[in-house]
Protein backbone atom coordinates (compact mmCIF):
# COMPACT_ATOMS: atom_id res chain seq x y z
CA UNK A 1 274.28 107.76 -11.83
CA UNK A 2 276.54 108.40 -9.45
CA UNK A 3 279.85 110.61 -10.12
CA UNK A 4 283.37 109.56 -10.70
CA UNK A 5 284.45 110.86 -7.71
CA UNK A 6 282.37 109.13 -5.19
CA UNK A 7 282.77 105.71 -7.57
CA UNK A 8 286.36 106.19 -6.75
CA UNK A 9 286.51 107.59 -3.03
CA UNK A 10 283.51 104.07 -2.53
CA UNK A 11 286.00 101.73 -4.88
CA UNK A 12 289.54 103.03 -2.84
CA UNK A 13 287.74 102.21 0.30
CA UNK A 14 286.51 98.97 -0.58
CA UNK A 15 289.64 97.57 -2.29
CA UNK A 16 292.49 99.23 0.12
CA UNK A 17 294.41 96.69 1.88
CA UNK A 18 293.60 94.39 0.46
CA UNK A 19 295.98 91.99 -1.19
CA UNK A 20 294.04 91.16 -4.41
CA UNK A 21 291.45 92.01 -6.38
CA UNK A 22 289.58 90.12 -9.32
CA UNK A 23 287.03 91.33 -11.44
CA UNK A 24 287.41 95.30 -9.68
CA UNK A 25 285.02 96.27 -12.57
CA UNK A 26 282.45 94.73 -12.07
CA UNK A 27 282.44 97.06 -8.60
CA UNK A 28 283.14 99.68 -10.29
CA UNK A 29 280.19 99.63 -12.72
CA UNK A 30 277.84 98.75 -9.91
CA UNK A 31 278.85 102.19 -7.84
CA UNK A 32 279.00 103.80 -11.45
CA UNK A 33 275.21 102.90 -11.36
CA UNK A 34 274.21 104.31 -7.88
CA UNK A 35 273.74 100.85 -6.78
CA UNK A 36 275.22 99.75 -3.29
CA UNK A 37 277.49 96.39 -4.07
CA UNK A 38 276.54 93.01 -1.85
CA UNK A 39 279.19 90.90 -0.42
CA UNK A 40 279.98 87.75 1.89
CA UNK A 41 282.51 86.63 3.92
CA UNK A 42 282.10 82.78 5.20
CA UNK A 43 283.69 81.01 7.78
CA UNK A 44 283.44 77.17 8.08
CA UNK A 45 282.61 76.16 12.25
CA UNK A 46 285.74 73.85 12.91
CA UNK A 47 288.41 74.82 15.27
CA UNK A 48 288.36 77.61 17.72
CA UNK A 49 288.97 81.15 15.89
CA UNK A 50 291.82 82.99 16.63
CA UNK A 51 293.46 86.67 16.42
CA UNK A 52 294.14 85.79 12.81
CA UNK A 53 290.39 86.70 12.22
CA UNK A 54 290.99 89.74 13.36
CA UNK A 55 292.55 90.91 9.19
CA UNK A 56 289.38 90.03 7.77
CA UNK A 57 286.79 91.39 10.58
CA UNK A 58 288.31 94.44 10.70
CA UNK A 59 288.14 95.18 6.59
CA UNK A 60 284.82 94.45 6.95
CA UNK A 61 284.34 97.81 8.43
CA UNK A 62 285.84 99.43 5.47
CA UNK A 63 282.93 98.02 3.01
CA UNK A 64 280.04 99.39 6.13
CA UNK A 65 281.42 102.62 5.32
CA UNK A 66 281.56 102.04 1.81
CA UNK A 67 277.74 101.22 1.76
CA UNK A 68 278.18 97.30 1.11
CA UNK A 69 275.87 95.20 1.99
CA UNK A 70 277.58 92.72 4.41
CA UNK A 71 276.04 88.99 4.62
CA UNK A 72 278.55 86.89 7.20
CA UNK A 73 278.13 83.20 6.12
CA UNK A 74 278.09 80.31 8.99
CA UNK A 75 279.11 77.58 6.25
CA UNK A 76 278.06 74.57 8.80
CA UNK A 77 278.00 72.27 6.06
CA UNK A 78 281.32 72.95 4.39
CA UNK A 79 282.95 72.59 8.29
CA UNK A 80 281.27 68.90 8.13
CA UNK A 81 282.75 68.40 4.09
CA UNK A 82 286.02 69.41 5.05
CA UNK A 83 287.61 66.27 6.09
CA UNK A 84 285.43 65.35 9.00
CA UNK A 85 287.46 68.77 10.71
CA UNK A 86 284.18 69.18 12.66
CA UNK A 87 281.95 65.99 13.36
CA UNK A 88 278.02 66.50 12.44
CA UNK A 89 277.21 66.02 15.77
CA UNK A 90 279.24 68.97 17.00
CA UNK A 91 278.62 71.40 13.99
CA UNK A 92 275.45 72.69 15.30
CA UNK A 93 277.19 73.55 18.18
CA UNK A 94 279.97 74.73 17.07
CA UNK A 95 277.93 77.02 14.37
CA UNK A 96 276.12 78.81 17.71
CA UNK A 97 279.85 79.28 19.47
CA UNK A 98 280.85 80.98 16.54
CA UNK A 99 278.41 83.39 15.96
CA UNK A 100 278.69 84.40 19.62
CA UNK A 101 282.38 85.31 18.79
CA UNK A 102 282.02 87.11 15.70
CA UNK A 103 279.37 89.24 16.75
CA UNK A 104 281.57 89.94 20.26
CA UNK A 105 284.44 90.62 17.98
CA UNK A 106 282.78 93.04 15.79
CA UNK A 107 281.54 94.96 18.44
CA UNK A 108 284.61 95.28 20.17
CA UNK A 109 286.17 96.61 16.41
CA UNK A 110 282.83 99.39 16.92
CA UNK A 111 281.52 97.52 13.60
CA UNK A 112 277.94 97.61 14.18
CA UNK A 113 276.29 94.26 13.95
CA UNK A 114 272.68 95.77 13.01
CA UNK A 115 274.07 95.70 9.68
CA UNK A 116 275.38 92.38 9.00
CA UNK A 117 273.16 89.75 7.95
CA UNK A 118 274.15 86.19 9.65
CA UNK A 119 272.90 83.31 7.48
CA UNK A 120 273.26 79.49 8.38
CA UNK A 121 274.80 77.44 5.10
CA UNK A 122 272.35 74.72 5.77
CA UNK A 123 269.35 77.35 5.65
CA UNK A 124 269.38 76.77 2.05
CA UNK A 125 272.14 74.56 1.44
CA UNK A 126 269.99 71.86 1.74
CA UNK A 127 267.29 72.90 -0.35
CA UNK A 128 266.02 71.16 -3.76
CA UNK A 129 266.87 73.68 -5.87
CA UNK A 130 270.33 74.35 -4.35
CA UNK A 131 271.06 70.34 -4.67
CA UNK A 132 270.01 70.32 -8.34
CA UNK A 133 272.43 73.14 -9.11
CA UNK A 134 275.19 71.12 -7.36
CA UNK A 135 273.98 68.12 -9.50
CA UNK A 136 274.58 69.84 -12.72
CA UNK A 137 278.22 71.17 -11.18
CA UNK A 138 278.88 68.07 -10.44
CA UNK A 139 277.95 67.06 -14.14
CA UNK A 140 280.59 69.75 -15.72
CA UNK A 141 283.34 69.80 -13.30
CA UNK A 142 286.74 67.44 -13.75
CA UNK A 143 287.98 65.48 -10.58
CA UNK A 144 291.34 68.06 -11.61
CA UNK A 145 289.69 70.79 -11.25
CA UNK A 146 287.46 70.61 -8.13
CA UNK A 147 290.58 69.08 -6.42
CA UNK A 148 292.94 71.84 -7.57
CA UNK A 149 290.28 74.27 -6.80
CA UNK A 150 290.60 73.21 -2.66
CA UNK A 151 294.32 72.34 -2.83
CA UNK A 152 295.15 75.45 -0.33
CA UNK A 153 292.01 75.47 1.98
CA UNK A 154 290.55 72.00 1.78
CA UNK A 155 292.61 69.51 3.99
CA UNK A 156 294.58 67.39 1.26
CA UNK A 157 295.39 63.91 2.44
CA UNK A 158 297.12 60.68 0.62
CA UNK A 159 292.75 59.30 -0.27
CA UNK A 160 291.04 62.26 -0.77
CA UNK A 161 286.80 62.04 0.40
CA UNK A 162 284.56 63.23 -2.14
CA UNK A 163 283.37 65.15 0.14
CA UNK A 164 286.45 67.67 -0.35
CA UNK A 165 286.02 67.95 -4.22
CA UNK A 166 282.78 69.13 -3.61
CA UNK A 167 283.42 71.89 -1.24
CA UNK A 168 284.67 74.23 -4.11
CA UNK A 169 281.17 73.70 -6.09
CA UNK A 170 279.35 74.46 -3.20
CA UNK A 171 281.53 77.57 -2.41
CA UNK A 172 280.72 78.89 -5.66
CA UNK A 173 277.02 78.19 -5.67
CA UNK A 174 276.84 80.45 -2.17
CA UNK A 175 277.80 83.25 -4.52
CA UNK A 176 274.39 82.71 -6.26
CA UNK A 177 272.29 81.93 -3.65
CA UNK A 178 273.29 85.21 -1.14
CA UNK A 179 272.87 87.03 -4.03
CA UNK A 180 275.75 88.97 -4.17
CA UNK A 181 278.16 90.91 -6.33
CA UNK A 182 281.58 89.97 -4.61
CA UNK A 183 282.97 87.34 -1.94
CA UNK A 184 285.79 88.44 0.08
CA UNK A 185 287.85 85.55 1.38
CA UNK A 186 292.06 85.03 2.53
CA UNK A 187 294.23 84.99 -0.13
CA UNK A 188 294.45 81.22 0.78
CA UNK A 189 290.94 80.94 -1.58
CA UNK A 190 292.12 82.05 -4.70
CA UNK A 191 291.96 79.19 -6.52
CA UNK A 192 288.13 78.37 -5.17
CA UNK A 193 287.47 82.17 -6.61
CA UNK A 194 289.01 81.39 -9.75
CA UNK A 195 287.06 78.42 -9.79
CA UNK A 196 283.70 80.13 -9.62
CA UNK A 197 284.81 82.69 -12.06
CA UNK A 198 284.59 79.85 -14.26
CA UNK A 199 281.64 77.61 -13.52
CA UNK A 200 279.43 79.44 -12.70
CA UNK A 201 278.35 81.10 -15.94
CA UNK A 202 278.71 77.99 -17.60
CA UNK A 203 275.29 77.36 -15.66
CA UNK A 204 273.68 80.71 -16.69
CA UNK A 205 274.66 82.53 -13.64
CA UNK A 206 276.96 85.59 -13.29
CA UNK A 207 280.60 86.24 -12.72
CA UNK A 208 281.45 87.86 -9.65
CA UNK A 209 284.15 89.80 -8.37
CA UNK A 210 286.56 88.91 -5.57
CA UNK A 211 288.62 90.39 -2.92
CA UNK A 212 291.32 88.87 -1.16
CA UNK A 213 293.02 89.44 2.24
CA UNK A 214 296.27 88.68 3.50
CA UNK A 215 297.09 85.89 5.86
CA UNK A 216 298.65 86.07 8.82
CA UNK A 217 301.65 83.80 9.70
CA UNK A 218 301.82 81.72 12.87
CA UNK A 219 303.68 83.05 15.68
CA UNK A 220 306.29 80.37 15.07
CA UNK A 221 306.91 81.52 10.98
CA UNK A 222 304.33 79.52 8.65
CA UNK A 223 300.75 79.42 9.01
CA UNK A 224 298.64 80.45 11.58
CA UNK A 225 296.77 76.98 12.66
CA UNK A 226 293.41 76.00 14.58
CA UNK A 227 295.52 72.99 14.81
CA UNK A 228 298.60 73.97 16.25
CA UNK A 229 298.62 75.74 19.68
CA UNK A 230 301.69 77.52 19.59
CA UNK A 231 301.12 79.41 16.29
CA UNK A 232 298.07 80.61 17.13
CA UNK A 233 296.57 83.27 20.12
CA UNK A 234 292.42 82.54 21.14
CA UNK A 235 289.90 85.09 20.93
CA UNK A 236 289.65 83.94 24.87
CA UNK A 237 293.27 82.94 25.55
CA UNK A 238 293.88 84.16 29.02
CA UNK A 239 296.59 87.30 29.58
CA UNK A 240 299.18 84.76 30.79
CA UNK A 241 298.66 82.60 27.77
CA UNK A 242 299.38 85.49 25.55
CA UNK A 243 301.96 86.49 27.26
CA UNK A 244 303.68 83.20 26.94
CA UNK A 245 302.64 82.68 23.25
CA UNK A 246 304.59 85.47 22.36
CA UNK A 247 307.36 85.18 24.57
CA UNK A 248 308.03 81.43 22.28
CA UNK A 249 307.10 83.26 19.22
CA UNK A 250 309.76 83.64 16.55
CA UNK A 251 311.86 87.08 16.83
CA UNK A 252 315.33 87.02 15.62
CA UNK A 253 316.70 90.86 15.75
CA UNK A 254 316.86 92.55 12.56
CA UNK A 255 315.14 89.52 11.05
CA UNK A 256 311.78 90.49 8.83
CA UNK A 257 311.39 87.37 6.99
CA UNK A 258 308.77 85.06 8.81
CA UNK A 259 308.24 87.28 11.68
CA UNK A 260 304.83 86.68 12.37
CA UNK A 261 304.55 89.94 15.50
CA UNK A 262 305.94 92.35 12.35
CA UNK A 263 303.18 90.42 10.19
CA UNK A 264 300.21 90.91 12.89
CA UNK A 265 300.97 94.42 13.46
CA UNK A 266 301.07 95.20 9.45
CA UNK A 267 297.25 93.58 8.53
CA UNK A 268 295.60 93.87 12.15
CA UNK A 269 297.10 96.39 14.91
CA UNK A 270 297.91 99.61 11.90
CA UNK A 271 294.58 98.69 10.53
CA UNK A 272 292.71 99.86 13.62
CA UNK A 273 294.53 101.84 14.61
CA UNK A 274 294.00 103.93 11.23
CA UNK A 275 290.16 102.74 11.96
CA UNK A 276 290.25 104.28 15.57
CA UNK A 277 291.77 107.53 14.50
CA UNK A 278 289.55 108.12 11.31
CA UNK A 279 286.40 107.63 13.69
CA UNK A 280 287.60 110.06 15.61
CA UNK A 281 287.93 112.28 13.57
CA UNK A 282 284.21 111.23 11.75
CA UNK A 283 285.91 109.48 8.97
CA UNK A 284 283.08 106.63 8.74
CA UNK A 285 281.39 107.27 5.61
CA UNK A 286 278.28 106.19 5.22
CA UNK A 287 278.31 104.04 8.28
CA UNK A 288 277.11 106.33 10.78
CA UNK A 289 276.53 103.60 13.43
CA UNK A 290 280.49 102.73 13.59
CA UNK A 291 281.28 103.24 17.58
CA UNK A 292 277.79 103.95 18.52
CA UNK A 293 277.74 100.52 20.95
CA UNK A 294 281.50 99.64 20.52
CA UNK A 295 283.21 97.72 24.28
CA UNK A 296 286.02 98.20 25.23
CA UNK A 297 289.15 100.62 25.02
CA UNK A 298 288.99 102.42 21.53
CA UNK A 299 291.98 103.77 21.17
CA UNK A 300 294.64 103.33 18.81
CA UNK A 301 297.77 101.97 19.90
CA UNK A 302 299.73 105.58 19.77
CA UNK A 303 300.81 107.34 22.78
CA UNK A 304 298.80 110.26 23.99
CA UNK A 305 301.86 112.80 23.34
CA UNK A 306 302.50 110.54 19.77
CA UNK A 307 303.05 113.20 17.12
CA UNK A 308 300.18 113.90 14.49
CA UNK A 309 299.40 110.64 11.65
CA UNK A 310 301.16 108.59 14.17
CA UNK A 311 299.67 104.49 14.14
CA UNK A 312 302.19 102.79 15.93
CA UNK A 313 303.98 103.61 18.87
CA UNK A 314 306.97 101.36 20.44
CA UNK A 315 308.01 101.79 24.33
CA UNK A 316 311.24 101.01 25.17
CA UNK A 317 311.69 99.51 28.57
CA UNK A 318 314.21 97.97 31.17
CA UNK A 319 317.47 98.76 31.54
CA UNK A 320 318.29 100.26 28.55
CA UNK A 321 315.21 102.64 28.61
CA UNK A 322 315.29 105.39 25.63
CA UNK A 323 312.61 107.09 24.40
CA UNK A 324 309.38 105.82 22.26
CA UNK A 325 309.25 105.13 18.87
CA UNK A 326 306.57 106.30 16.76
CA UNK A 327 305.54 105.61 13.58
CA UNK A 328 303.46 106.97 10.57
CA UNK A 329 303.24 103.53 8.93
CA UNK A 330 304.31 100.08 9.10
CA UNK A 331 307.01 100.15 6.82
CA UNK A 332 308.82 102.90 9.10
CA UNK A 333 308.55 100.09 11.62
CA UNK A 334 310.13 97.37 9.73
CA UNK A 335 312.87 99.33 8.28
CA UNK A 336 313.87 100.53 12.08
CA UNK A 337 313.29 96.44 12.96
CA UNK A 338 316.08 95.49 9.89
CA UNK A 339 318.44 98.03 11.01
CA UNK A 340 318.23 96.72 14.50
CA UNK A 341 316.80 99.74 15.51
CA UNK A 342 313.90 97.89 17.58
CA UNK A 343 314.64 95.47 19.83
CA UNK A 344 313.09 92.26 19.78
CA UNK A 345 312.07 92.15 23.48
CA UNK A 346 310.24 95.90 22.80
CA UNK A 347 308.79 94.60 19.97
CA UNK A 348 306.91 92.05 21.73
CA UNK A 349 306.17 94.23 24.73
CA UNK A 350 303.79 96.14 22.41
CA UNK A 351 302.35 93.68 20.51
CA UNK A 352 301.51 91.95 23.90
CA UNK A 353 300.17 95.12 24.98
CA UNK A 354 298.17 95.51 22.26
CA UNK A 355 296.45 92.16 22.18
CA UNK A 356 295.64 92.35 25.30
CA UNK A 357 293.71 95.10 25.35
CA UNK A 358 291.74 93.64 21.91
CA UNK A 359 290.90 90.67 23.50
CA UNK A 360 290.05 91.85 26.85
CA UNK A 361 286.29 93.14 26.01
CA UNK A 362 285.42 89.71 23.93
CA UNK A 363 286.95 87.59 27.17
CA UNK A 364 284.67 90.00 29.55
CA UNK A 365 281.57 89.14 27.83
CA UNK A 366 282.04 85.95 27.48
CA UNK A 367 282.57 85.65 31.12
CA UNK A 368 279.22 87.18 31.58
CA UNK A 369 277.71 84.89 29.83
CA UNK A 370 276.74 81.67 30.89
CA UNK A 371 274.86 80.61 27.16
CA UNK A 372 277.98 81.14 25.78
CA UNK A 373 279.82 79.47 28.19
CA UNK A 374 277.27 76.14 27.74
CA UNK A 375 277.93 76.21 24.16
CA UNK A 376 281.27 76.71 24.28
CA UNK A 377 281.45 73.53 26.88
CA UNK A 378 279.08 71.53 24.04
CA UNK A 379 281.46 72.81 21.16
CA UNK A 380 284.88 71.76 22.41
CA UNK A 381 284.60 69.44 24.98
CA UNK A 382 287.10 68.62 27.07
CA UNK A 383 289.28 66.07 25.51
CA UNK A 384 290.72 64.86 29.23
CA UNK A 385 287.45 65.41 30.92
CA UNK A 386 286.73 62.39 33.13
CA UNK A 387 284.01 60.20 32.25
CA UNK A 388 281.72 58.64 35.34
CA UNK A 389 282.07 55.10 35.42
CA UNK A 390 279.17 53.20 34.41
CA UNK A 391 277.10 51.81 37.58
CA UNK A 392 277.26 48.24 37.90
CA UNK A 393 273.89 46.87 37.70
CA UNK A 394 272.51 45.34 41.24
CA UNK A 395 271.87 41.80 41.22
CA UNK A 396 268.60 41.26 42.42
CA UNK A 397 267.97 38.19 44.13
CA UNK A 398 265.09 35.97 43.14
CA UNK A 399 264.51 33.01 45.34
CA UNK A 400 264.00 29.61 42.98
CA UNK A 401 261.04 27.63 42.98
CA UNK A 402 260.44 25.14 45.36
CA UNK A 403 262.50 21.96 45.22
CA UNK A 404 265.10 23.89 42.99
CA UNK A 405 268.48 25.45 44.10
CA UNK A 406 271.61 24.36 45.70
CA UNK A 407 270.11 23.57 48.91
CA UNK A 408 266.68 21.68 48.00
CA UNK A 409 266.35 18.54 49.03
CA UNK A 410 266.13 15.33 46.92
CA UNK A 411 264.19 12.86 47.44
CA UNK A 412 264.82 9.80 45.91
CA UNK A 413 262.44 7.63 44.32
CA UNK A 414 262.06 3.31 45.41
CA UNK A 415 263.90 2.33 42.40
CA UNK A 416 266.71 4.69 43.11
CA UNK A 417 267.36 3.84 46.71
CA UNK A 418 270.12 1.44 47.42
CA UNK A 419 268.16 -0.23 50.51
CA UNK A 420 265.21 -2.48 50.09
CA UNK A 421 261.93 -1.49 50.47
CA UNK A 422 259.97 -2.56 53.66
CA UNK A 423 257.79 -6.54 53.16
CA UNK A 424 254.24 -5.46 53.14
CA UNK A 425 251.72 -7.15 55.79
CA UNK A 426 248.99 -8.47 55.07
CA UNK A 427 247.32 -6.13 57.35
CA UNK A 428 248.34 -3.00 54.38
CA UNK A 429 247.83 -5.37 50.87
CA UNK A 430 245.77 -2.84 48.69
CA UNK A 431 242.52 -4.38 48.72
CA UNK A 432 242.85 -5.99 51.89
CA UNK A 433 240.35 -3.90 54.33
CA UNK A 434 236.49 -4.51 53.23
CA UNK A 435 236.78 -6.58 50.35
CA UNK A 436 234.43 -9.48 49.76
């Protein structure tokens, strides 16, 4: 049995920033045990990932330390269910490109991949036994509830597929089949959590706890979209595509509400920053590996001279210079932001800053890699790309038969010709020579 202390000290690291938490018991009495609690995070291969997968990533470091088991879910056949967002032909694909990013990004966080367990959905979501459970989920769930249950993840359109109502089911059978005590997914997935909390005993299995994130609004105010361009930043966006992403990106001075650089700072910059600083100081837990192989520039975003507990630091530049902010914790920041303290333009200076120097290590390696850069070609190809224009096929000339063709002579037969034929002699009469 494990003491109360370390139950709590393991449950406070598990659970902080996080924005919800269901079924925090069942952790509780797992730790409480001595046990080490199992988790998953999934990710359906669709669009290409961006900075907003940077909230969840980095959390993940906070279970490592924690002990958790960590199982990272490739959910290839949910990206296929979900509207046709990724076409079957290009999951596969798109499953490999993915896994090259998230184990790029984790490194770059110092999160040691050694640790996480990668599994393929279609490893076992396409086994008999799996398919019979979905069978019976199918024969116990209402239309209502599987399509209320995907209402904020699964794309809802005017015909729904059945293919969306039964991406909730299948979500909650992974639960069973990883074998894990908690799934820890974007606030975005509540209703697909509650939704398991329910089914799944109702076939014999066991309730599990959940964990929820944050999300991230778009640069622009809403959400952050594979599908939209401008809300979004690339894992390998170059520096001048940043730049300009952020440059458009909503700012209004002294306005909080909708400000997506205020929201990016609060669940992904302070994060590791406080991540940064705490390894520093050998604040990993139980995760002694945390650093050990991390690329890239590891420190927080503080200025050297930044006073102690300091997370945040704000230059300000041009011609109205003055000196840096710095800040102990993000709501420091946004009160100096409403009280027009912070100026949009420095605002964005640091956040450009910042992301820069995240995404420059994952950009570098995939530059150096030319497997990555094949499937990343096979993944997303090039809408615009050219196509070669099919080769005409060569005629081949094959002379026709004699007597045939445009040019053969005709020769026409006695009883076509228009002139008489020649009087016979007696001399030629058939018969004529040697008869008796």
């Amino acid at each position: 049995m494990a003491s109360m202390l370390d139950v709590e000290a393991k449950y406070d690291l598990i659970t902080r920033r996080v924005q919800e938490v269901l079924g925090g018991d069942l952790i509780k009495a797992i730790l409480a045990e001595g046990r080490l609690p199992k988790a998953y995070w999934g990710t359906a291969p669709t669009g290409r990932p961006h900075i907003g997968y940077f909230v969840p990533l980095t959390k993940i470091a906070d279970f490592l330390r924690a002990g958790v088991e960590v199982k990272i879910l490739l959910a290839d056949v949910h990206a296929f269910l979900d509207n046709l967002k990724a076409p079957l032909e290009l999951v596969a694909h798109r499953t490999k490109y993915y896994e090259f990013i998230l184990r790029t990004v984790f490194t770059s966080l110092g999160i040691p991949t050694s640790k996480l367990i990668f599994v393929q959905g279609s490893d076992y979501q396409l086994t008999r036994e799996y398919n019979l459970d979905n069978y019976r989920l199918c024969a116990t769930v209402t239309e209502h509830d599987a399509k209320k249950a995907g209402a904020e993840v699964v794309k809802q359109v005017e015909s729904p597929l059945i293919s969306g109502l039964l991406y909730p089911g299948l979500q909650a059978l992974d639960e069973q089949y990883l074998g894990v005590d908690f799934q820890f997914g974007g606030i975005d997935q509540r209703k697909i959590f509650t939704f398991a909390e329910l089914y799944l005993p109702r076939l014999g299995y066991a309730k599990r706890a959940h964990l929820m994130n944050s999300m991230v609004p778009g640069l622009m105010g809403g959400k952050m979209s594979s599908s939209d361009p401008d809300s979004k930043i690339d894992f390998l966006d170059p520096p001048e595509a940043v730049k300009r992403k952020i440059k458009k990106a909503f700012c209004e001075e002294g306005n909080i509400t909708e400000n997506g650089l205020l929201a990016f700072i609060k669940a992904v910059l302070i994060p590791i920053s406080q991540l940064r600083i705490e390894r520093r100081k050998g604040e990993t837990g139980v995760d002694s590996e945390e650093g050990q192989d991390a690329i890239g520039d590891q420190n927080p975003f503080v200025d050297d001279d930044a006073p102690e507990g300091t997370v945040f630091t704000i230059r300000r530049e041009g011609k109205f210079g003055g000196p840096p902010s710095h800040y102990k914790d993000y709501q420091e920041l946004e009160d100096d932001f409403s009280a027009k303290k912070v100026h949009p333009g420095d605002l964005k200076t640091a956040v450009n800053k910042a992301i820069d120097s995240l995404l420059a290590p994952i950009r570098k390696a995939f530059t150096e890699s030319p497997e990555w850069q094949q499937i990343e070609k096979l993944a997303y190809p090039d809408p615009n790309a050219k196509t070669e224009p099919k080769k005409k096929k060569e005629k081949v000339y094959h002379p026709p038969p004699p007597g045939k063709g445009k040019n053969a002579q005709v020769t026409k037969t006695p009883a076509e010709s228009s002139e008489p034929p020649p009087p016979i002699s007696e001399d030629t009469q058939p018969g004529a020579a040697g008869e008796l």
